[in-house]
Protein backbone atom coordinates (compact mmCIF):
# COMPACT_ATOMS: atom_id res chain seq x y z
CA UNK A 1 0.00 0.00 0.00
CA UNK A 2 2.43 2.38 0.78
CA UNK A 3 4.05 2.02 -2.53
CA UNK A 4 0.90 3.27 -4.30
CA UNK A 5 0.98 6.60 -2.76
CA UNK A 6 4.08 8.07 -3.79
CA UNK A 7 3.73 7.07 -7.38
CA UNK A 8 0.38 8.62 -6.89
CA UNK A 9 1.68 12.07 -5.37
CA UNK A 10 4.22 12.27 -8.42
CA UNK A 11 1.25 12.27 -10.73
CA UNK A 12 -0.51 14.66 -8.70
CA UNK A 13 2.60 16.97 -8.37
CA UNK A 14 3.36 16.75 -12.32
CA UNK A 15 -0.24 17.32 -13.47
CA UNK A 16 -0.19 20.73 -11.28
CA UNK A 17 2.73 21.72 -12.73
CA UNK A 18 1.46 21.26 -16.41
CA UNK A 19 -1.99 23.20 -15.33
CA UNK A 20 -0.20 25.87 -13.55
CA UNK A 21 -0.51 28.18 -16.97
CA UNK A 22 -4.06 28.39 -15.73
CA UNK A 23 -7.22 27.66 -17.21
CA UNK A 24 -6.53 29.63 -20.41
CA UNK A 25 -5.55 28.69 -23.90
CA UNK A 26 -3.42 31.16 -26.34
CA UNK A 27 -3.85 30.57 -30.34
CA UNK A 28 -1.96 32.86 -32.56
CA UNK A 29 -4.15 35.24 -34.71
CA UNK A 30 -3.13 37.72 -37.51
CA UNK A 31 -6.02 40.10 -36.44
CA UNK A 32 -7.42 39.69 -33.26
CA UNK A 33 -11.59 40.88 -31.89
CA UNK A 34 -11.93 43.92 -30.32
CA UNK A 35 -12.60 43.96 -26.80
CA UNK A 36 -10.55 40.43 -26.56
CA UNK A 37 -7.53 39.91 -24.37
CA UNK A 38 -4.75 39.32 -26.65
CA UNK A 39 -0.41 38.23 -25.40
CA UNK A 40 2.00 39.84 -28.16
CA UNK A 41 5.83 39.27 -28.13
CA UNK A 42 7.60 42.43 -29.35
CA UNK A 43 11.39 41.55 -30.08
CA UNK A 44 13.61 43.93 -28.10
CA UNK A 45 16.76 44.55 -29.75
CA UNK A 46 20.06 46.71 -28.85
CA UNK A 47 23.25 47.95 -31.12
CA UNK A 48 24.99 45.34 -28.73
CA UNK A 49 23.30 42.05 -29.54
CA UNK A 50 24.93 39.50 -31.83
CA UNK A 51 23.24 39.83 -35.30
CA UNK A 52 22.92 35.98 -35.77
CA UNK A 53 20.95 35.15 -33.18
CA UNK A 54 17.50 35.42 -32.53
CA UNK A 55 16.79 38.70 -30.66
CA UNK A 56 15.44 38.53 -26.96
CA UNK A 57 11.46 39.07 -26.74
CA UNK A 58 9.17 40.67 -24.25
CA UNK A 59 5.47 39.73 -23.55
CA UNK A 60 2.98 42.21 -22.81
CA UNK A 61 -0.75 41.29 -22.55
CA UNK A 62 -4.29 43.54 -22.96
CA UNK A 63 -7.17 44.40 -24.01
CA UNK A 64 -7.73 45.19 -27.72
CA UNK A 65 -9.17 48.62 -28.25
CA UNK A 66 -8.21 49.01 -31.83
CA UNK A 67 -7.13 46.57 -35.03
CA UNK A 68 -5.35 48.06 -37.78
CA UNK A 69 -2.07 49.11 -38.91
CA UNK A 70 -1.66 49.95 -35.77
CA UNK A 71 -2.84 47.67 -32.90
CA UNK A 72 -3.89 49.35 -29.52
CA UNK A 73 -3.56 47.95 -26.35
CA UNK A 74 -5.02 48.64 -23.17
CA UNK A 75 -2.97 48.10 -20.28
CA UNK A 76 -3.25 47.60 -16.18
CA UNK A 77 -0.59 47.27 -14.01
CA UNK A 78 -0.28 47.07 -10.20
CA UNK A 79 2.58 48.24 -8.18
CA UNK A 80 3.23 48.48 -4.41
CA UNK A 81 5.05 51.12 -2.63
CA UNK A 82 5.37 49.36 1.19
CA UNK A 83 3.54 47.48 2.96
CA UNK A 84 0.03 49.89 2.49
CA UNK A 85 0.22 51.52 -0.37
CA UNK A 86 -0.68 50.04 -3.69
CA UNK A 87 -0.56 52.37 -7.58
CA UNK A 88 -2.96 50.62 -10.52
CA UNK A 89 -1.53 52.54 -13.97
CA UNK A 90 -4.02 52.13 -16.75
CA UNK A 91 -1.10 52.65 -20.27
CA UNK A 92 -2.40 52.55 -23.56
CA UNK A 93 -0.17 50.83 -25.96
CA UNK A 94 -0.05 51.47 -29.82
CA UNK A 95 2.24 48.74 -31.62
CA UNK A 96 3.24 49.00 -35.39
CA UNK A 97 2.47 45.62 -37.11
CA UNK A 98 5.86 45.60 -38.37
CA UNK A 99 7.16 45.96 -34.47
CA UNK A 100 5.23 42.74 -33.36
CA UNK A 101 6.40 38.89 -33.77
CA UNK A 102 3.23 37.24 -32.46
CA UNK A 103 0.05 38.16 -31.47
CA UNK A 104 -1.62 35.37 -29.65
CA UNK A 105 -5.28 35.51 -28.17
CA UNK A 106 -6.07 34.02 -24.71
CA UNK A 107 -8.92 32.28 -24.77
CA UNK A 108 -11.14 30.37 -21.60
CA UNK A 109 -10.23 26.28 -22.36
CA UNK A 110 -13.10 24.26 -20.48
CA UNK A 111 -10.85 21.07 -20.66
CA UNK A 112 -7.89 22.39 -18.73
CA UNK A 113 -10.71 23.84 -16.04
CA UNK A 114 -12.40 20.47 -16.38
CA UNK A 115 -8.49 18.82 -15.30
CA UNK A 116 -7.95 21.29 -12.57
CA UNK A 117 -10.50 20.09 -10.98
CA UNK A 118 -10.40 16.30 -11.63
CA UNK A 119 -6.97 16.98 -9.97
CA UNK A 120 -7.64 18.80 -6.95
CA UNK A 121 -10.63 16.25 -6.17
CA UNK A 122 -7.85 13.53 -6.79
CA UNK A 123 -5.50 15.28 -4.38
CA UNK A 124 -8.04 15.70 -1.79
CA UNK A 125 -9.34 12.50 -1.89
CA UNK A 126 -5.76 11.10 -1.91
CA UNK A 127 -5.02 13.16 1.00
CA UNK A 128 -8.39 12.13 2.95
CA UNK A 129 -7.57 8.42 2.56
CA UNK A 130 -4.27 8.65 3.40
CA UNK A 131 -5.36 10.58 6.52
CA UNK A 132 -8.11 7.61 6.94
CA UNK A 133 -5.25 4.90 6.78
CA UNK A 134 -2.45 6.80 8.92
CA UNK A 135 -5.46 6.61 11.69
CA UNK A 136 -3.76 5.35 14.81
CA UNK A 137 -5.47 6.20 17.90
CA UNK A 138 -6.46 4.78 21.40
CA UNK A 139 -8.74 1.67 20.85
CA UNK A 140 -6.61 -0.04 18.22
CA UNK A 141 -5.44 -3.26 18.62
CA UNK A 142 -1.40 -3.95 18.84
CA UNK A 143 -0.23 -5.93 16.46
CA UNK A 144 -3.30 -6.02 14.06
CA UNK A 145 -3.70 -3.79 11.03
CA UNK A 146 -6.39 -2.70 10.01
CA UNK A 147 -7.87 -3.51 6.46
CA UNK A 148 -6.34 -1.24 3.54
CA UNK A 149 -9.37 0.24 1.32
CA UNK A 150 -8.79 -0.28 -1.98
CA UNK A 151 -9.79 2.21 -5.04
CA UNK A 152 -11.59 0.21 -7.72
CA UNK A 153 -11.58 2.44 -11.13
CA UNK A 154 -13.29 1.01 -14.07
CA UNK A 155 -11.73 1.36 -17.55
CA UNK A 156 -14.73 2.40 -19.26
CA UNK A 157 -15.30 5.28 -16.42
CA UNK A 158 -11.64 6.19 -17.06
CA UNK A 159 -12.32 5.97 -21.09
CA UNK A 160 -15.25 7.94 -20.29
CA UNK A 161 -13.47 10.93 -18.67
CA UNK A 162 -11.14 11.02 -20.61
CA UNK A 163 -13.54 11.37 -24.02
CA UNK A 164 -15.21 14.26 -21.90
CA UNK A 165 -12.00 15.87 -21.40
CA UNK A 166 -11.06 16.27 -25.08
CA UNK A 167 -14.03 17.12 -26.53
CA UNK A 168 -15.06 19.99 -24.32
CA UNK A 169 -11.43 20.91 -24.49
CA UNK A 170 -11.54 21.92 -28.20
């Protein structure tokens, strides 16, 4: 029994790490909605960098407020000044086409939500019966263990899942 639970935390701890990007989706567009939230890389370069290599990129994500030759960006951003004091800047940003690499559009996914929270359910039902089995306590027998619960999962209800998983993903 105990060898079932680390193998078990490993997948937990390796599925959170692939869903930490959140529950969003980005697809590269040429010309994004209005009023979407969109990520665009803008290549920063210097008279310093090595011309054969790729130049360095920045991200910067907002709101679209106008598609064109010229795309503009709305922009919030938080900053703190000590421990009470907190500054939200609204910037507008207007971007060239020509200065952009990608323009990628962040979209809700319902199958990465629909993980997230087969995992956490996983993880706290993990957790609960490990909690069950570590027990102990004052009217347990010496010498006797108790009986280990065992987790019965059907293929089919795995198959199942998993279908729902993909197609409400796309």
């Amino acid at each position: 029994m105990s060898g079932r639970f680390p193998a078990f935390g490993l997948m937990l701890l390796v599925a959170a790490v692939l869903l930490l990007g959140g529950c969003y989706t980005y697809q590269v567009v040429d010309t994004p909605p209005l009023g979407s939230t969109v990520r665009v890389r803008v290549p920063v370069t210097s008279a310093v960098d090595d011309p054969n290599t790729a130049p360095a990129s920045v991200a910067m994500e907002g709101q679209v407020l106008q598609v064109g030759d010229t795309l503009v960006l709305a922009r919030r951003t938080r900053r703190e000044f000590g421990a009470f004091r907190e500054v939200i800047l609204f910037d507008t940003l207007r971007l060239r086409r020509a200065q952009t690499s990608s323009i990628e559009l962040k979209e809700f996914s319902s199958g990465k939500s629909v993980m997230l929270g087969i995992v956490i359910a996983a993880g706290v039902t993990g957790l609960a019966l490990k909690g069950f089995n570590g027990g102990g306590g004052d009217g347990e027998t010496p010498g006797v263990d108790p009986p280990n619960p065992s987790i019965v999962v059907n293929g089919s209800v795995l198959s199942a899942v998993w279908d729902f998983i993909w197609k409400t993903g796309r």
